[in-house]
Every structure is written in structure tokens, then in C-alpha cells.
C-alpha atoms as a PDB file:
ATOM      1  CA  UNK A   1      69.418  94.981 106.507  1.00  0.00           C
ATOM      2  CA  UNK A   2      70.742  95.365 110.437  1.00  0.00           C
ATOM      3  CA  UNK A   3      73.964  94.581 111.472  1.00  0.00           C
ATOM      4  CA  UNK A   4      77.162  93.389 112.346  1.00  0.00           C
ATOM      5  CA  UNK A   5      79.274  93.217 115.854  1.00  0.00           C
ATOM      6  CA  UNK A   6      82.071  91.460 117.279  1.00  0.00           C
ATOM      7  CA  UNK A   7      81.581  90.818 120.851  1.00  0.00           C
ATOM      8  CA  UNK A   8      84.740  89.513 123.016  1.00  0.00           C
ATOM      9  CA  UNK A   9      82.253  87.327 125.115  1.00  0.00           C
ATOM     10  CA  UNK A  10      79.648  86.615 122.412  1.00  0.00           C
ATOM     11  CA  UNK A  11      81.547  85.978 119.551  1.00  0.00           C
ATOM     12  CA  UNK A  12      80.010  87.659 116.372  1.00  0.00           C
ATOM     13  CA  UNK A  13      76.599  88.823 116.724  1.00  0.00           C
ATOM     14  CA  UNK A  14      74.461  89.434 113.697  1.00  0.00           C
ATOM     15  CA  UNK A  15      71.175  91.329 113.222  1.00  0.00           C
ATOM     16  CA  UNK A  16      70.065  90.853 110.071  1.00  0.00           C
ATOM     17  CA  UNK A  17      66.369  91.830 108.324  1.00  0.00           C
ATOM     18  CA  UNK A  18      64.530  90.989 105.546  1.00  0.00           C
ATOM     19  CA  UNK A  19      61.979  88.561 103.577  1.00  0.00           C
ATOM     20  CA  UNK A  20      62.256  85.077 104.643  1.00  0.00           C
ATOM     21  CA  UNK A  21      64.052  83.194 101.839  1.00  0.00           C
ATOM     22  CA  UNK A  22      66.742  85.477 101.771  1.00  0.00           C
ATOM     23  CA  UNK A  23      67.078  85.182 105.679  1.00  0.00           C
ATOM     24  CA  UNK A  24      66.409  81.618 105.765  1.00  0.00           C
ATOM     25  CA  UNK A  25      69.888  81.058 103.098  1.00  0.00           C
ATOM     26  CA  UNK A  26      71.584  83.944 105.018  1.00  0.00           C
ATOM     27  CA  UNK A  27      71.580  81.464 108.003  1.00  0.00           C
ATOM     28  CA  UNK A  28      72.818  78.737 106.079  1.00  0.00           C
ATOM     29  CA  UNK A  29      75.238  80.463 104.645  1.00  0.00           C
ATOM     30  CA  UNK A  30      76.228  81.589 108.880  1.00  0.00           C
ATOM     31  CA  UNK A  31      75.509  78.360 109.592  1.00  0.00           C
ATOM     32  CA  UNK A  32      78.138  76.502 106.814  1.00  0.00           C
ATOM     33  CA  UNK A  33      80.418  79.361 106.320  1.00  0.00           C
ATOM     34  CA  UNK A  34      82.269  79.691 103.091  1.00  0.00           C
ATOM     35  CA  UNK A  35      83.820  76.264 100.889  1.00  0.00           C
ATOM     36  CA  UNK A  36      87.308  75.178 103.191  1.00  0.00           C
ATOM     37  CA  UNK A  37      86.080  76.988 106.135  1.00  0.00           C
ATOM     38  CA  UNK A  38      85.492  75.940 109.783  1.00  0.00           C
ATOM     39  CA  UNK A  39      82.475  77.265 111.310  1.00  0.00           C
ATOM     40  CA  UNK A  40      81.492  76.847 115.472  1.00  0.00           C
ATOM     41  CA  UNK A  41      77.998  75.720 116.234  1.00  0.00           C
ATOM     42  CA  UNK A  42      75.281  78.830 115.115  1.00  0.00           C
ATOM     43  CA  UNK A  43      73.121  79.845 118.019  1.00  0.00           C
ATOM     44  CA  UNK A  44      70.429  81.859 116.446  1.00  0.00           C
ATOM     45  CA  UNK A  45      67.796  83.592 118.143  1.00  0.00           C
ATOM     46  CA  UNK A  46      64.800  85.420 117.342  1.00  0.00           C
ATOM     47  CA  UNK A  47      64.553  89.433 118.334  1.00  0.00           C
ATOM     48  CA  UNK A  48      62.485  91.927 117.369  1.00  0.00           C
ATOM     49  CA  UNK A  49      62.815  93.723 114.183  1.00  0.00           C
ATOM     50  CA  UNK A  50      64.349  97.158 114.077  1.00  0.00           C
ATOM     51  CA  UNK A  51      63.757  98.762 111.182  1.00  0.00           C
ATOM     52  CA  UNK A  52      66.952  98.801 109.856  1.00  0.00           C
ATOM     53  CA  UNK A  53      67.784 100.730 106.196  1.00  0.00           C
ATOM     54  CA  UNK A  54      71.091  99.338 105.692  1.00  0.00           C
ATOM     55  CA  UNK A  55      73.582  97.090 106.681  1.00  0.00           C
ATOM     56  CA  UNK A  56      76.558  98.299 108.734  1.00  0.00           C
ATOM     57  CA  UNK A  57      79.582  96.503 110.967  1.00  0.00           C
ATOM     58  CA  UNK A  58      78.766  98.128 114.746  1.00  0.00           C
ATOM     59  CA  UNK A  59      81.376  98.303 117.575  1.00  0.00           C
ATOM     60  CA  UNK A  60      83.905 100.507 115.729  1.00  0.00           C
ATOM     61  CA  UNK A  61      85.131 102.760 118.079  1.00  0.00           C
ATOM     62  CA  UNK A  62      85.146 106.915 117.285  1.00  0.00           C
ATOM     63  CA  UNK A  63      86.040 108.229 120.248  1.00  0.00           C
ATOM     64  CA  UNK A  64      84.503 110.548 123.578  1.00  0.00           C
ATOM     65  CA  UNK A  65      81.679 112.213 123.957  1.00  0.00           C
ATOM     66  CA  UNK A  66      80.468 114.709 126.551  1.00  0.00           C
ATOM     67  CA  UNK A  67      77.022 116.771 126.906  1.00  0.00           C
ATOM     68  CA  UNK A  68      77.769 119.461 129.187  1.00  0.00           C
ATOM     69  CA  UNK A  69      75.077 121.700 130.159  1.00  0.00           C
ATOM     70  CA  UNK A  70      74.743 125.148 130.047  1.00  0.00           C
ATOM     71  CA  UNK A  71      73.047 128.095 131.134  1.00  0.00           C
ATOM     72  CA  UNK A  72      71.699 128.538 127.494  1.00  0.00           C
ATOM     73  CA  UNK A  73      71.123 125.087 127.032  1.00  0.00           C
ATOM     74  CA  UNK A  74      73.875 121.630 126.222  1.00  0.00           C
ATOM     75  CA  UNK A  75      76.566 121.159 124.244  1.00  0.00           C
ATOM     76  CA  UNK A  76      76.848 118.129 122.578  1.00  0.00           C
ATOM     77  CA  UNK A  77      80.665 117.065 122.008  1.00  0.00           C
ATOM     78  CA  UNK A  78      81.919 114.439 119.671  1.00  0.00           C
ATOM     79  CA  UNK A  79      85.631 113.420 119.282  1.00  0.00           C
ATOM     80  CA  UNK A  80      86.158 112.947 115.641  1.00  0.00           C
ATOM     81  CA  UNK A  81      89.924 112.845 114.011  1.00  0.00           C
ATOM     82  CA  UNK A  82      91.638 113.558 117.558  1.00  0.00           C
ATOM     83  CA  UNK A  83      89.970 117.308 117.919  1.00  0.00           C
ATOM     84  CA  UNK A  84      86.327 118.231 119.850  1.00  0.00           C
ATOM     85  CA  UNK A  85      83.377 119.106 117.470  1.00  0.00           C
ATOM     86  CA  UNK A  86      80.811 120.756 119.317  1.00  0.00           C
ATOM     87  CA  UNK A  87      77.247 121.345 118.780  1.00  0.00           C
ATOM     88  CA  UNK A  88      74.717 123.849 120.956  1.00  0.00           C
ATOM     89  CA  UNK A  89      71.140 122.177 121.628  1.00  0.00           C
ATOM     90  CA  UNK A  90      68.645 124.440 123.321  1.00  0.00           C
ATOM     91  CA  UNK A  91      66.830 121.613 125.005  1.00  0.00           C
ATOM     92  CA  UNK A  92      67.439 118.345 126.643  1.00  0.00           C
ATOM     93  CA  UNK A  93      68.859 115.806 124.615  1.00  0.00           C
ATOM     94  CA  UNK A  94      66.338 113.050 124.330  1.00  0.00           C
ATOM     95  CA  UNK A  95      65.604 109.598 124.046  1.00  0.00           C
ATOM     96  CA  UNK A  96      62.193 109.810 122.057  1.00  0.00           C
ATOM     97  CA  UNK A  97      62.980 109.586 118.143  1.00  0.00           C
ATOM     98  CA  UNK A  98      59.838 112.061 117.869  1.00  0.00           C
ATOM     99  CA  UNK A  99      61.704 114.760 119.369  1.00  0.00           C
ATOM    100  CA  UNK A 100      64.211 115.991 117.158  1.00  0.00           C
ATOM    101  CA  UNK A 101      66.214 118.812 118.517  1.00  0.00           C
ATOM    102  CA  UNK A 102      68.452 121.759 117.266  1.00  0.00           C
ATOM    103  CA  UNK A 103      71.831 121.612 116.984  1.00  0.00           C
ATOM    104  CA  UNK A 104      73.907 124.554 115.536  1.00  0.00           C
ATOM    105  CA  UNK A 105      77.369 123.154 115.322  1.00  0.00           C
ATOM    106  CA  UNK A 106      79.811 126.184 117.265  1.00  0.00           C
ATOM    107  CA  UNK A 107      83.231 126.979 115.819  1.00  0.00           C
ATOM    108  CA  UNK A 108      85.533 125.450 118.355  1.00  0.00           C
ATOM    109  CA  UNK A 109      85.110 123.637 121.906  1.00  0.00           C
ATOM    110  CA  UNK A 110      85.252 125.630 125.370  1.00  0.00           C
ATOM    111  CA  UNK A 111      82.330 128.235 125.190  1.00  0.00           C
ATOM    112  CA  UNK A 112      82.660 130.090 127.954  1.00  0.00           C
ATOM    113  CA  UNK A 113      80.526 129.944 131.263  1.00  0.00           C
ATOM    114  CA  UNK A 114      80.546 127.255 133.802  1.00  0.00           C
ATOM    115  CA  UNK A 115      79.451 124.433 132.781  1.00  0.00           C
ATOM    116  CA  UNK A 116      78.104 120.208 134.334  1.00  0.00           C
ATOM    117  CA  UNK A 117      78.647 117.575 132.826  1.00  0.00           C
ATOM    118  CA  UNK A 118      75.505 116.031 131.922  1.00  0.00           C
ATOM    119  CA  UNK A 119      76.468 112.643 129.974  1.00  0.00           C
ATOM    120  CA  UNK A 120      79.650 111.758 128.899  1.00  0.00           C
ATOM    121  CA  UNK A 121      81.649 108.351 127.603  1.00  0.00           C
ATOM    122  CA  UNK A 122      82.236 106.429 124.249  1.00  0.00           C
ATOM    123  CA  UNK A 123      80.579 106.455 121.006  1.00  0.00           C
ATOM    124  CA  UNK A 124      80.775 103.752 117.966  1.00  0.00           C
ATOM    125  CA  UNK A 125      80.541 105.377 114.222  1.00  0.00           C
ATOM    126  CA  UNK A 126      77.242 103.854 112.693  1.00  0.00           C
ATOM    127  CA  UNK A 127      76.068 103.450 109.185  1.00  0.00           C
ATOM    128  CA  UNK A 128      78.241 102.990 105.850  1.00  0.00           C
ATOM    129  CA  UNK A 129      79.924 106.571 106.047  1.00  0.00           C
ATOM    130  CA  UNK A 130      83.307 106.519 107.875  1.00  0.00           C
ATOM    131  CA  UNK A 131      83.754 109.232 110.185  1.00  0.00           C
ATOM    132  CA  UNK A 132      84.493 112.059 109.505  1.00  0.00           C
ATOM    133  CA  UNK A 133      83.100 112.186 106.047  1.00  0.00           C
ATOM    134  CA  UNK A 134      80.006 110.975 107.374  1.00  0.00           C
ATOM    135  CA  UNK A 135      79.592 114.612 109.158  1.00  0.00           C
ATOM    136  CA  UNK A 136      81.395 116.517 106.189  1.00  0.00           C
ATOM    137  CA  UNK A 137      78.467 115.226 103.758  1.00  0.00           C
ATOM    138  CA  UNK A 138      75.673 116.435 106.392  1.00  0.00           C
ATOM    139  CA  UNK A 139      74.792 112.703 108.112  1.00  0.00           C
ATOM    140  CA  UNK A 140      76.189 111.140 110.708  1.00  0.00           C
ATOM    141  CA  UNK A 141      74.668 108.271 112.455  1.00  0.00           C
ATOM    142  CA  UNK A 142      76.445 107.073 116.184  1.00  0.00           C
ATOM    143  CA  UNK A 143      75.923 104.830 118.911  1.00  0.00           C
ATOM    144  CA  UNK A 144      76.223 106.731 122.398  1.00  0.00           C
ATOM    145  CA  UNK A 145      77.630 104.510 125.453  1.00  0.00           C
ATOM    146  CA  UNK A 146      76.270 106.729 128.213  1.00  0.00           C
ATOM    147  CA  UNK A 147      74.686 107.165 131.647  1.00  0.00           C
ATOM    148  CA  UNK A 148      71.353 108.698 130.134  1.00  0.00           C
ATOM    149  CA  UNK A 149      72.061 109.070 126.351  1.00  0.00           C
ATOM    150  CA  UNK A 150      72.393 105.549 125.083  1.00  0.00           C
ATOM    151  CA  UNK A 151      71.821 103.583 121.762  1.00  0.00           C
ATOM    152  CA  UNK A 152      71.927 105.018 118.212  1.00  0.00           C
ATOM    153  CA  UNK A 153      71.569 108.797 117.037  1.00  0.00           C
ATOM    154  CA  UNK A 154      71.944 110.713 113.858  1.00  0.00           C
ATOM    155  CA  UNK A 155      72.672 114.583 113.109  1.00  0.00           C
ATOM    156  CA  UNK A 156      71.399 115.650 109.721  1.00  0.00           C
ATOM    157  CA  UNK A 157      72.951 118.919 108.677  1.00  0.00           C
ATOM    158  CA  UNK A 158      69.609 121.542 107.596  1.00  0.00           C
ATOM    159  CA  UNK A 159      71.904 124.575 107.074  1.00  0.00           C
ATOM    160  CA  UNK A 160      75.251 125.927 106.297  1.00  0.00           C
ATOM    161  CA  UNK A 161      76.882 128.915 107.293  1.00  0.00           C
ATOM    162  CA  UNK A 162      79.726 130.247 109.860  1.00  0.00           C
ATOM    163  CA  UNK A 163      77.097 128.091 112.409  1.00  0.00           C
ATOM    164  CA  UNK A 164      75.498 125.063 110.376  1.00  0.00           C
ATOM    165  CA  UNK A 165      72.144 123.737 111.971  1.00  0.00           C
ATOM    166  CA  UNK A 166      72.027 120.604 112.426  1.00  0.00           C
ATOM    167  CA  UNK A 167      69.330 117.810 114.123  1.00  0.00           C
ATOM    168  CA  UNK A 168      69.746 115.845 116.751  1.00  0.00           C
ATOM    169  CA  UNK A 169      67.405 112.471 116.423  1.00  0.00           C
ATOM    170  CA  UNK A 170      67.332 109.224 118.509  1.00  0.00           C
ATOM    171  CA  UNK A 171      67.597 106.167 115.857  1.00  0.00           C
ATOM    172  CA  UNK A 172      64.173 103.764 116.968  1.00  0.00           C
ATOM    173  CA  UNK A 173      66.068 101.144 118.575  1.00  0.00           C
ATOM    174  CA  UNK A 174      66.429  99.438 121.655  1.00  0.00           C
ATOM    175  CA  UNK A 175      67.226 102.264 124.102  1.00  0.00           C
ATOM    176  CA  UNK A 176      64.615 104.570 122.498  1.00  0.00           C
ATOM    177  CA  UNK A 177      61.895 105.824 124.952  1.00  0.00           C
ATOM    178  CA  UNK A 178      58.579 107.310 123.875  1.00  0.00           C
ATOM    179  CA  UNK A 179      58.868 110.714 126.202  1.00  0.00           C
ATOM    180  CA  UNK A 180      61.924 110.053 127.308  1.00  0.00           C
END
């Protein structure tokens, strides 16, 4: 379980969980690469484990994001397939993976009012779904690249409907904040 990443400065970066034989001839494996093939020197380093469920490649890119907030609360906006989806969540998005939050998923983008932006950049598509079938079968996971929302994130669909309800949880990772 963890992951997979291709970093221009790094190289490739794996995170990878499990029992210790099958780790121990994963590395090998990093470490000697496949018959005919020429590997670079394998830096490996210990980190702490995440919890991962599955395995998934990280870094691909899916496309803007903006929380804008609201006199009734934020809207959380995700560019998937070229067009805004948009969700309304009452309260502040958060960082604590206790503190899951409603999300009823609005028709179309531009609700009207004034509105700040709260957070806004890039997001990377997360788990073994591809965007946007990930969201059509009710479970997205995504990596935020924000000011104050950062690290990974899920929305599990709850209901359907003209508005489906959705949550909004912080994955336990790095970035997540007990509180926060």
C-alpha cells in the first residue's frame, strides 16, 4: 500500500506499506530493477506510516480549485473535464479528518451573492478511480495544493437527488491537523 510520484528534482519517490518481507523484496526489486534494466543508486529512507488502503501513482494533475466563501457558508469548486463542479459546505473546510463536513453538490457554478476567495490553486486526482468516474460512482479522493487547504481529501456521495449530499473529509496524512 502508499504510493507513487514522479518528482522533477527527486526523481521517483515511493511510499510504500506493508509486512516486512514483502517490503524488504519490494526494495530489491527498486533497488535491481527489472532483468536488462539500468537502475541509479536507491536512496531509501524511513518515514512514518500513513495508513494507506491502496496503492495509487500521485502527481497527476486534475485541474483548479477554488473555495470561495459565502454569506451562507463556502463553496467548494473542483475543475473536472474542463467545466466547474461545485459543492455548498455550511462550515469551514477543515484540516482535522474528525470533522467531516456537508457538501450538497449545486447544479452549476456562479451562485449568486458576493463572494472571497478563501483558498484556491491545483489539485492531483488520488486513488485508483480516474476522474471523473471517480465522482460519478460517489468517491473521489484529491490532493489540494493550497494556501490553507492542503494534502489529501475525499467526498463520499450520502444522497442523490436534484442536490446530492456529499462529505467533505481530510485523508490522515501529512498536512492533517487535529482541530485544525
Amino acid at each position: 500500500m502508499g504510493w507513487v510520484r514522479h518528482d522533477d528534482a527527486e526523481g521517483l519517490l515511493v511510499h510504500a506499506e506493508g509486512a516486512a518481507g514483502p517490503l524488504a523484496e519490494f526494495e530489491r526489486f527498486l533497488a535491481t530493477g527489472p532483468p536488462g534494466a539500468e537502475v541509479e543508486a536507491l536512496e531509501l529512507e524511513r518515514v512514518r506510516v500513513e495508513g494507506h488502503e491502496q496503492f495509487a501513482i500521485r502527481g497527476v494533475p486534475a485541474g483548479r480549485f477554488a473555495v470561495h466563501e459565502r454569506e451562507r457558508g463556502y463553496d467548494l469548486q473542483l475543475e473536472v473535464g474542463g467545466a466547474m463542479r461545485v459543492w455548498t459546505v455550511p462550515k469551514e473546510p477543515s484540516l482535522d479528518p474528525a470533522a467531516k463536513r456537508l457538501a450538497i453538490e449545486l447544479p452549476a457554478p456562479g451562485a449568486a451573492g458576493e463572494a472571497l476567495v478563501w483558498d484556491e490553486g491545483v489539485y492531483e486526482q488520488g486513488g485508483r478511480v480516474p476522474w471523473p468516474d471517480a465522482l460519478d460512482r460517489g468517491h473521489a479522493v484529491f490532493v489540494l495544493h493550497g494556501a490553507r487547504l492542503r494534502g489529501g481529501f475525499a467526498l463520499q456521495r450520502t444522497g442523490g437527488g436534484a442536490k446530492p449530499r456529499w462529505l467533505l473529509i481530510k485523508r490522515r496524512d501529512e498536512e492533517a491537523r487535529a482541530g485544525g
